[in-house]
PDB file of N, CA and C in Angstrom:
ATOM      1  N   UNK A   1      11.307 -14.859 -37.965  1.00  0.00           N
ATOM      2  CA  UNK A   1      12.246 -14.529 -36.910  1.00  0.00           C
ATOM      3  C   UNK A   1      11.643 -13.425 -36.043  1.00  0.00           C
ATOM      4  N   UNK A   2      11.822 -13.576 -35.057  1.00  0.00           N
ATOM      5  CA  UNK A   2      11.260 -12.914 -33.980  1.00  0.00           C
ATOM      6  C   UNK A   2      12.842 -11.848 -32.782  1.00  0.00           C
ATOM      7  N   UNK A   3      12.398 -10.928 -32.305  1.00  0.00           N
ATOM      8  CA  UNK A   3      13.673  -9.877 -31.485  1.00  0.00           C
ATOM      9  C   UNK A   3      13.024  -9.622 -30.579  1.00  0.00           C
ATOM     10  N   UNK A   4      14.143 -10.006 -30.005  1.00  0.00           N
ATOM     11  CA  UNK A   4      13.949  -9.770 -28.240  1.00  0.00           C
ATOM     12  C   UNK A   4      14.799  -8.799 -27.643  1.00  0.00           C
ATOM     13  N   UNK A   5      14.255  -8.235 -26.480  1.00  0.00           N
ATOM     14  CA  UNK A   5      15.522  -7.124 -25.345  1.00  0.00           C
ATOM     15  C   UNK A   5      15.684  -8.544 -24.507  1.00  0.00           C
ATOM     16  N   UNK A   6      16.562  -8.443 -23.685  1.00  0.00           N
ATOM     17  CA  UNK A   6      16.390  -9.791 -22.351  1.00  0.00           C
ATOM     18  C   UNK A   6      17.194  -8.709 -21.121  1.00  0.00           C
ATOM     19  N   UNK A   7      16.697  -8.632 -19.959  1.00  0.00           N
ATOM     20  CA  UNK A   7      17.158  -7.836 -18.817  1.00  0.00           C
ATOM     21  C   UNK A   7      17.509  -9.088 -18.032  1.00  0.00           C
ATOM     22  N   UNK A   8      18.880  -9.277 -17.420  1.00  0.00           N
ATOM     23  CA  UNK A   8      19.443 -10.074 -16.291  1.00  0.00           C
ATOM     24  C   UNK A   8      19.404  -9.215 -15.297  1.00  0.00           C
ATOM     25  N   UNK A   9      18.725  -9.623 -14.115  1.00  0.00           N
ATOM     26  CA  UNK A   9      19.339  -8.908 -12.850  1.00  0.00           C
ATOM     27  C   UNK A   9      20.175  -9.915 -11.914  1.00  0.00           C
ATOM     28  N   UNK A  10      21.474  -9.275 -11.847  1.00  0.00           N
ATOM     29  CA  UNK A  10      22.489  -9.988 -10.807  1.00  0.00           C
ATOM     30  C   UNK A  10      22.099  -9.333  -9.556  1.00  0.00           C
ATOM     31  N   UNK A  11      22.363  -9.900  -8.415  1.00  0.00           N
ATOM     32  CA  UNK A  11      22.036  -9.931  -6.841  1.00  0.00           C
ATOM     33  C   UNK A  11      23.682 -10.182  -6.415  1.00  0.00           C
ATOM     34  N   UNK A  12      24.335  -9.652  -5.775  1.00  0.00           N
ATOM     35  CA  UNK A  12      25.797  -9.968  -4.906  1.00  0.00           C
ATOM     36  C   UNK A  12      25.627  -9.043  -4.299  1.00  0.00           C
ATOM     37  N   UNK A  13      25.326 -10.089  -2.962  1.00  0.00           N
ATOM     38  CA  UNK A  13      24.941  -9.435  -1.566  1.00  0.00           C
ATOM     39  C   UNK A  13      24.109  -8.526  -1.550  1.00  0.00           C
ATOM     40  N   UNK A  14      24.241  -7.109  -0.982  1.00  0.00           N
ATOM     41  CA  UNK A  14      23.349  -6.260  -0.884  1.00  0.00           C
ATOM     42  C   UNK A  14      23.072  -5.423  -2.539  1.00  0.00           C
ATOM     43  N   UNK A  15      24.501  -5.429  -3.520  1.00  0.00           N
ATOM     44  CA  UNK A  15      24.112  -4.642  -4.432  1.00  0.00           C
ATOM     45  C   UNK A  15      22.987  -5.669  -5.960  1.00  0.00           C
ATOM     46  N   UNK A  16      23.161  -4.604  -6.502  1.00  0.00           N
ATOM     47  CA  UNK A  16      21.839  -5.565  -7.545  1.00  0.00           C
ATOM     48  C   UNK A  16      22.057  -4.696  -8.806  1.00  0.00           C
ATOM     49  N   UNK A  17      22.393  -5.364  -9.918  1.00  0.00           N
ATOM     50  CA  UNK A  17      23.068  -4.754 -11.051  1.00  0.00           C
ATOM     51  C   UNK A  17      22.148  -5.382 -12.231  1.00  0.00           C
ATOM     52  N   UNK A  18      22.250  -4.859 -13.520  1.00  0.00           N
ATOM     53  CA  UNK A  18      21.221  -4.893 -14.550  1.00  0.00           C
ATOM     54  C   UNK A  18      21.888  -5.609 -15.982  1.00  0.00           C
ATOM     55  N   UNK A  19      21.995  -6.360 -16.765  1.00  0.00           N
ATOM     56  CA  UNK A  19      22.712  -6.278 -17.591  1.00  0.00           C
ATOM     57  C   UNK A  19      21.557  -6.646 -18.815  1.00  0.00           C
ATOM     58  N   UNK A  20      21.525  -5.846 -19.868  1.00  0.00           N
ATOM     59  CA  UNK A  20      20.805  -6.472 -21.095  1.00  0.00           C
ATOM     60  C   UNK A  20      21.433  -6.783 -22.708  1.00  0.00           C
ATOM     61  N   UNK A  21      20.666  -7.238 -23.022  1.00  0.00           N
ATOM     62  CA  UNK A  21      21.388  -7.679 -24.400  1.00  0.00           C
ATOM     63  C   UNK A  21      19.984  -7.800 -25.526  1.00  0.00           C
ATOM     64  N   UNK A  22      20.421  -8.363 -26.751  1.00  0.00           N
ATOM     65  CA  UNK A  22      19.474  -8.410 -27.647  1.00  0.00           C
ATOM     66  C   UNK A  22      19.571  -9.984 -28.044  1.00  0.00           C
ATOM     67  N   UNK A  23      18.550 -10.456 -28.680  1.00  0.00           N
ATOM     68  CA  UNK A  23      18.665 -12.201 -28.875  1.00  0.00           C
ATOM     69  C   UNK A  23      17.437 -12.380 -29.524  1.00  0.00           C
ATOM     70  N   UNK A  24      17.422 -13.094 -30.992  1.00  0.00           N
ATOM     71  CA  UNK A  24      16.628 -13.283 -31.710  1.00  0.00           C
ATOM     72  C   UNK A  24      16.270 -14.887 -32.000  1.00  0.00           C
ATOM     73  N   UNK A  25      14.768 -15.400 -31.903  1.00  0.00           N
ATOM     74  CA  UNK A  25      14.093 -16.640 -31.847  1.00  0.00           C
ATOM     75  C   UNK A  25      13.085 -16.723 -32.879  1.00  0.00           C
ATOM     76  N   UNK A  26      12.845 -18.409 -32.979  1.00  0.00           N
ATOM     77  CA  UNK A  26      11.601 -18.328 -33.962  1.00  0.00           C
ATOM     78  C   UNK A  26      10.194 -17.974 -32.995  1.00  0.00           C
ATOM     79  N   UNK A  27      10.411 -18.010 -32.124  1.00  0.00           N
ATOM     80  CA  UNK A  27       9.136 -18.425 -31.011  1.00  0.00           C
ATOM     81  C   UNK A  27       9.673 -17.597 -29.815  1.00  0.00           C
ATOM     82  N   UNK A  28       8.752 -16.881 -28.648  1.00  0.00           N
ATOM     83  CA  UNK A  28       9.252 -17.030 -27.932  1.00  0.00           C
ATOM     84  C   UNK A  28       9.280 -17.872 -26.512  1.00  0.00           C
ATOM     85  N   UNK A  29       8.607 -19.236 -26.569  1.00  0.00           N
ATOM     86  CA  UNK A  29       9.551 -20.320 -26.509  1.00  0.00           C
ATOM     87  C   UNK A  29      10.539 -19.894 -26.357  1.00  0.00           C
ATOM     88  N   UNK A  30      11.273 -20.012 -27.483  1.00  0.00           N
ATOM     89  CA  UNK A  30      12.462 -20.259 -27.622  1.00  0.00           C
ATOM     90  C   UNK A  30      13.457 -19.298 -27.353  1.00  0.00           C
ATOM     91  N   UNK A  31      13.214 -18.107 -27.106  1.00  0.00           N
ATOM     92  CA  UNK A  31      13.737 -16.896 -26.795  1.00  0.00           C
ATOM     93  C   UNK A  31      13.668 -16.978 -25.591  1.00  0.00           C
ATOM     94  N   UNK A  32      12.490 -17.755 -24.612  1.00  0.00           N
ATOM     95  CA  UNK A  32      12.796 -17.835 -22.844  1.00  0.00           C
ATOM     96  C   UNK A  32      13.640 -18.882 -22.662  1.00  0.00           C
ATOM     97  N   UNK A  33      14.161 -20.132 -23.241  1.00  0.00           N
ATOM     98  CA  UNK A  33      14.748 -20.954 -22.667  1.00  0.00           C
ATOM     99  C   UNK A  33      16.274 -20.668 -22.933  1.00  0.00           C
ATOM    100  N   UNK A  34      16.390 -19.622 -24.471  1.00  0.00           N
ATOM    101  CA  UNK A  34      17.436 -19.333 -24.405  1.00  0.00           C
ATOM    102  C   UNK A  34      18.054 -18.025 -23.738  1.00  0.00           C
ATOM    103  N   UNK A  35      17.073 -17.061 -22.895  1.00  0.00           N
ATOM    104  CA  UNK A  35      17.176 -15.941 -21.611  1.00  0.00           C
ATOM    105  C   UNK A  35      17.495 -17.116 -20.978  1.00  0.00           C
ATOM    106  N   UNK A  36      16.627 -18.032 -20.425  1.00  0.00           N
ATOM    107  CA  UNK A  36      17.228 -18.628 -19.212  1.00  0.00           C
ATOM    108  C   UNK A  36      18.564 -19.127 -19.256  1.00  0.00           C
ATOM    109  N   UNK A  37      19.063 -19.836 -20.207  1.00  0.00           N
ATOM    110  CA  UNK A  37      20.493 -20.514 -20.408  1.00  0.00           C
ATOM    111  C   UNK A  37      21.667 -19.317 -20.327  1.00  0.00           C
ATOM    112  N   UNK A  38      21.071 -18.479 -20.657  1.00  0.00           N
ATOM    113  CA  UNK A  38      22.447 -17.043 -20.412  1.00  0.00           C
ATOM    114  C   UNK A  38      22.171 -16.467 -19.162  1.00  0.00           C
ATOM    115  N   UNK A  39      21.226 -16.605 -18.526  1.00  0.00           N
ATOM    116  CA  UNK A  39      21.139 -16.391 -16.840  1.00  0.00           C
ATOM    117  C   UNK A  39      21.746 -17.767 -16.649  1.00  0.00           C
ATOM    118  N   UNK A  40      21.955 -18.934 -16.779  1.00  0.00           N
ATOM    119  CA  UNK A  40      22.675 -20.152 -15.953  1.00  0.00           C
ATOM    120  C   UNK A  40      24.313 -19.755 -16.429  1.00  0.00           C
ATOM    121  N   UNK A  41      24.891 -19.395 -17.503  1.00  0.00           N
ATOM    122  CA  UNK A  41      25.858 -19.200 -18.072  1.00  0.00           C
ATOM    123  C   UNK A  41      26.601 -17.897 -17.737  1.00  0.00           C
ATOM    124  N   UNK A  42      25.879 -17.207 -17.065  1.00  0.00           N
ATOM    125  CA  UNK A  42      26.150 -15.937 -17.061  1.00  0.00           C
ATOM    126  C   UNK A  42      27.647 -15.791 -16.528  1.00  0.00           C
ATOM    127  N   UNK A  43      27.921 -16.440 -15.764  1.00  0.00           N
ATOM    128  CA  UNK A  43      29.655 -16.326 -14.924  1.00  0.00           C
ATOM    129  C   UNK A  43      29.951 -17.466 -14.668  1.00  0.00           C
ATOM    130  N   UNK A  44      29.956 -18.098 -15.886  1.00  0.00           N
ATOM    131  CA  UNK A  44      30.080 -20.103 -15.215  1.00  0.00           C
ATOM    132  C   UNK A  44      28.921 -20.466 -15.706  1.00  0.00           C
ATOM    133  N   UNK A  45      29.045 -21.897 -14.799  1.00  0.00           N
ATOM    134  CA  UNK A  45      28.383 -22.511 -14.652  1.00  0.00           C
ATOM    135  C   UNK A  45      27.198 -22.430 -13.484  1.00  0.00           C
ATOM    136  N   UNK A  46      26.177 -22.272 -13.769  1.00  0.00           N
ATOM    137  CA  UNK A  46      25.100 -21.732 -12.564  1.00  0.00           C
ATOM    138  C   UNK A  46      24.225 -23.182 -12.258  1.00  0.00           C
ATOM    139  N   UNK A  47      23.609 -22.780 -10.685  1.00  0.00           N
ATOM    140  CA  UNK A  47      23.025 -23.795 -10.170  1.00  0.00           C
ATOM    141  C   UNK A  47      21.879 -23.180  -9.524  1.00  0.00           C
ATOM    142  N   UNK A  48      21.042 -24.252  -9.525  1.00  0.00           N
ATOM    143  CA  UNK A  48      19.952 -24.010  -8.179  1.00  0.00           C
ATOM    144  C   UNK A  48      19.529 -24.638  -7.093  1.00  0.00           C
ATOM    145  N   UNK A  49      19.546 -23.702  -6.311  1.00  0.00           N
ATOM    146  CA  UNK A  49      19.357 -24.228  -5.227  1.00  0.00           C
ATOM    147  C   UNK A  49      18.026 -25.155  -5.301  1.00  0.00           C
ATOM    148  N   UNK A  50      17.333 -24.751  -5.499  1.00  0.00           N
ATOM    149  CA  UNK A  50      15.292 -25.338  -5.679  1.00  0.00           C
ATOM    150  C   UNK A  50      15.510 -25.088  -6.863  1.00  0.00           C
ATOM    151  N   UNK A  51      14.168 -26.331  -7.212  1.00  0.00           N
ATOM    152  CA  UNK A  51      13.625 -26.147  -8.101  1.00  0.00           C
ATOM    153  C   UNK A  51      12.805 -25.172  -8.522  1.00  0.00           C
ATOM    154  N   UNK A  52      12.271 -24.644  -7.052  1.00  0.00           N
ATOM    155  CA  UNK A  52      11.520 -23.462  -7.461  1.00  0.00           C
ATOM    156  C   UNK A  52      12.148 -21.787  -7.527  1.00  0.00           C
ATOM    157  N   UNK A  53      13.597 -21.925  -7.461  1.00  0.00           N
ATOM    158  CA  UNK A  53      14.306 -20.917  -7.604  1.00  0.00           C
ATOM    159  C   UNK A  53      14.063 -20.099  -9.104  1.00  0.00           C
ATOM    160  N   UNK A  54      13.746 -18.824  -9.547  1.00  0.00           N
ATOM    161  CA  UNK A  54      13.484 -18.433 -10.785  1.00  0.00           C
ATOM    162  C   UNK A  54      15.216 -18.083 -11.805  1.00  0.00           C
ATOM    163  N   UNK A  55      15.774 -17.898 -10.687  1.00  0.00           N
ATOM    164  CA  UNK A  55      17.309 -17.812 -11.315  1.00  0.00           C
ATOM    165  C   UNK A  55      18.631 -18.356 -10.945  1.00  0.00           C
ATOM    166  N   UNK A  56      19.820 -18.641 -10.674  1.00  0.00           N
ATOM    167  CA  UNK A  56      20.815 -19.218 -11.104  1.00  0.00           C
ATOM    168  C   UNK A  56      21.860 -18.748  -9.978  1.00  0.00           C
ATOM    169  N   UNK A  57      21.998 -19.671  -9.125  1.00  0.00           N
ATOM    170  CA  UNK A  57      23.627 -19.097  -8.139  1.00  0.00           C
ATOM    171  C   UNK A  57      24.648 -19.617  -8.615  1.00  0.00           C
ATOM    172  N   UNK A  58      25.680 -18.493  -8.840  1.00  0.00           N
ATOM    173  CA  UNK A  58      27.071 -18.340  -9.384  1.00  0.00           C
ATOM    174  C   UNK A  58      28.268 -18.381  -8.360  1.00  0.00           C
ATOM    175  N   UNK A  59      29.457 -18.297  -9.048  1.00  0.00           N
ATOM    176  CA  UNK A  59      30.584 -17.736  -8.506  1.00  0.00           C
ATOM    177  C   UNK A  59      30.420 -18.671  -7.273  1.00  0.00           C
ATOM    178  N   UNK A  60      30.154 -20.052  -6.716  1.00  0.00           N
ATOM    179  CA  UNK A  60      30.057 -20.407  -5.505  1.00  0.00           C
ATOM    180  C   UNK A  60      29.198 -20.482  -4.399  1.00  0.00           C
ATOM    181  N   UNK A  61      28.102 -19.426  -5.303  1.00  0.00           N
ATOM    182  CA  UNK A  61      26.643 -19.077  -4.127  1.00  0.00           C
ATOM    183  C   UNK A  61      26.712 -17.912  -4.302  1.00  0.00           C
ATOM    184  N   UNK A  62      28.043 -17.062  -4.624  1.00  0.00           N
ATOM    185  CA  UNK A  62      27.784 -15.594  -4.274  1.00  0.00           C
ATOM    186  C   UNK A  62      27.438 -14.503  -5.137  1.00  0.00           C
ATOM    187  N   UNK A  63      26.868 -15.087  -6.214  1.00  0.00           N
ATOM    188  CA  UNK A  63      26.311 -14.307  -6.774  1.00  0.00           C
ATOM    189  C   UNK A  63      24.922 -14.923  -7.544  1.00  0.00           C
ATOM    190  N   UNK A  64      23.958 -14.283  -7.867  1.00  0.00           N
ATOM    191  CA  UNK A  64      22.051 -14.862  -7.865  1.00  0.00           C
ATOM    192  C   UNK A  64      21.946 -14.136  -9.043  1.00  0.00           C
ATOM    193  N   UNK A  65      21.989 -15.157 -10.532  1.00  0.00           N
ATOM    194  CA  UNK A  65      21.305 -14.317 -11.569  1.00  0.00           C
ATOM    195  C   UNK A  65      20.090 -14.499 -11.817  1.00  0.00           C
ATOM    196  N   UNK A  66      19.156 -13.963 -12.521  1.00  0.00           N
ATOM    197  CA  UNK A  66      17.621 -14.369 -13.115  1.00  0.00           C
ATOM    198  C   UNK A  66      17.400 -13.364 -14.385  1.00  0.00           C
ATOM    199  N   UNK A  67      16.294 -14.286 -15.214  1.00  0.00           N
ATOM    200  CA  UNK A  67      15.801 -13.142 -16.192  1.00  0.00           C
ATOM    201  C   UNK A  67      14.745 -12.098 -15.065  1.00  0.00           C
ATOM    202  N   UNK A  68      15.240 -11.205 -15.533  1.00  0.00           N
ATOM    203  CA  UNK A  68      13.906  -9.892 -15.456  1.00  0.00           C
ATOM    204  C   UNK A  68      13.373  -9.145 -15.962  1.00  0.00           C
ATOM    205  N   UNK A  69      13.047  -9.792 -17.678  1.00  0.00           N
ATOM    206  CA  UNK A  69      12.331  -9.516 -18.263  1.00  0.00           C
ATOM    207  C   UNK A  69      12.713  -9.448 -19.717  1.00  0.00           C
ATOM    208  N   UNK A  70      12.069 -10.060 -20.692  1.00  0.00           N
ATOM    209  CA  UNK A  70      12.044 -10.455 -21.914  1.00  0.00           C
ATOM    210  C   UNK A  70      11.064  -9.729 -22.821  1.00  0.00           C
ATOM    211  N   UNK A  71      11.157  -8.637 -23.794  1.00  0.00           N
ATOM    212  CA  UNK A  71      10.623  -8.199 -24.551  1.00  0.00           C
ATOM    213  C   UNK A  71      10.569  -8.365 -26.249  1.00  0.00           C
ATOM    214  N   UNK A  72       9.525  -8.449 -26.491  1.00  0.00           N
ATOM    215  CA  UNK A  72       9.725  -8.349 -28.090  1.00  0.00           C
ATOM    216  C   UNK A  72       9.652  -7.047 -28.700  1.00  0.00           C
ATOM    217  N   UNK A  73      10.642  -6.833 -29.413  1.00  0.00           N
ATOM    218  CA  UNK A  73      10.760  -5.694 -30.452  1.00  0.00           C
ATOM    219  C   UNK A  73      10.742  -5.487 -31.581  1.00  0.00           C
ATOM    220  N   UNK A  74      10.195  -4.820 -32.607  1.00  0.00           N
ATOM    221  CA  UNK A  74      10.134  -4.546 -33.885  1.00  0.00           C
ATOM    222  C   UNK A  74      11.724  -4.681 -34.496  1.00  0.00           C
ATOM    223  N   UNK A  75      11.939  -5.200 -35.740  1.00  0.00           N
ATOM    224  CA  UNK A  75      13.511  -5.491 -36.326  1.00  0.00           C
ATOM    225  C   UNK A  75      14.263  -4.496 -36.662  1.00  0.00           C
ATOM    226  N   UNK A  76      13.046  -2.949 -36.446  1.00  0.00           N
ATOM    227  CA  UNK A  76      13.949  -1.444 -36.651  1.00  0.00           C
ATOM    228  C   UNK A  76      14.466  -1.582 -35.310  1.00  0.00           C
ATOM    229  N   UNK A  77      13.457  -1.097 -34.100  1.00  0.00           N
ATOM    230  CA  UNK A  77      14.276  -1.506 -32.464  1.00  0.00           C
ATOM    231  C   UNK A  77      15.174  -1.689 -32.840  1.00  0.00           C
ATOM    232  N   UNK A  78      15.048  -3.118 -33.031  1.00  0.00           N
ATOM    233  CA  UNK A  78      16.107  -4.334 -32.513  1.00  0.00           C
ATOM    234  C   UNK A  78      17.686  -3.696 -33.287  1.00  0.00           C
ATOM    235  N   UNK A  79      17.430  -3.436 -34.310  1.00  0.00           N
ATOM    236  CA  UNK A  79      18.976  -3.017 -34.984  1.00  0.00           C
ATOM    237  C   UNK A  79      19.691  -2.028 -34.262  1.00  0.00           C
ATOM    238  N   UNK A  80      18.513  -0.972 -33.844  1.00  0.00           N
ATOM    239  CA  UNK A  80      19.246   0.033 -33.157  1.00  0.00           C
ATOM    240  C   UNK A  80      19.605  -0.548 -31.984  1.00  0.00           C
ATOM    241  N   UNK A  81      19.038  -1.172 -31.040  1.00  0.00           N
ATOM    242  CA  UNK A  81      19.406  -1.567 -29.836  1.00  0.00           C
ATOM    243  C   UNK A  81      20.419  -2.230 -29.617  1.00  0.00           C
ATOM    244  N   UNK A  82      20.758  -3.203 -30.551  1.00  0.00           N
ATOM    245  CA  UNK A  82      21.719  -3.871 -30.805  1.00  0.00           C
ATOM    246  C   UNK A  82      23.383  -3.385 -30.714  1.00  0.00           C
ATOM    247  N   UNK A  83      23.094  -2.391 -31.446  1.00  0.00           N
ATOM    248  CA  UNK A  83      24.411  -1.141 -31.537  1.00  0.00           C
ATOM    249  C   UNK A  83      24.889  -1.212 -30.478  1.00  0.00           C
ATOM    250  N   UNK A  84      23.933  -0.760 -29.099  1.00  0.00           N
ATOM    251  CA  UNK A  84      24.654   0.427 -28.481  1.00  0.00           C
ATOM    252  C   UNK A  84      24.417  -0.524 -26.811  1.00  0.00           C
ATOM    253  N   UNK A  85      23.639  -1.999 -27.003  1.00  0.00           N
ATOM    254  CA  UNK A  85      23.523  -2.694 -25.375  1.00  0.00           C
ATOM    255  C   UNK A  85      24.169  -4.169 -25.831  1.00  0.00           C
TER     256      UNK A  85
END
């Protein structure tokens, strides 16, 4: 088993907000497809515009999630981090 940080950055309109969490994989594979599915999930159901879009429009268009960044952490980290994001 493998621990991850995962950073979402939301975009609505001009402001730009941060949200992270913790999420554990065998691979990380599998730890990016499941960052990406909680950036599509994040407020709904998310879409893209392109294919070459890296993240997910919400709420109607008006709001733009994406991963921004996926880390692996040691399973001490990870416990503590866990706590408190």
């Amino acid at each position: 088993m493998k621990y991850f940080i995962l950073r979402l950055q939301i975009r609505d309109g001009e402001r730009e907000y941060y949200s992270r969490s913790t999420l554990t994989a065998e691979s990380f594979e599998d730890a990016d497809n499941q960052a990406d599915e909680r950036a599509k999930t994040f407020w709904g159901d998310g879409f893209k515009e392109d294919e070459k879009d890296r993240g997910y429009y919400q709420l109607f268009g008006e709001t733009y999630v994406e991963v921004d960044g996926l880390d692996e952490v040691s399973k001490e980290d990870f416990d503590v981090l866990k706590k408190y994001i």
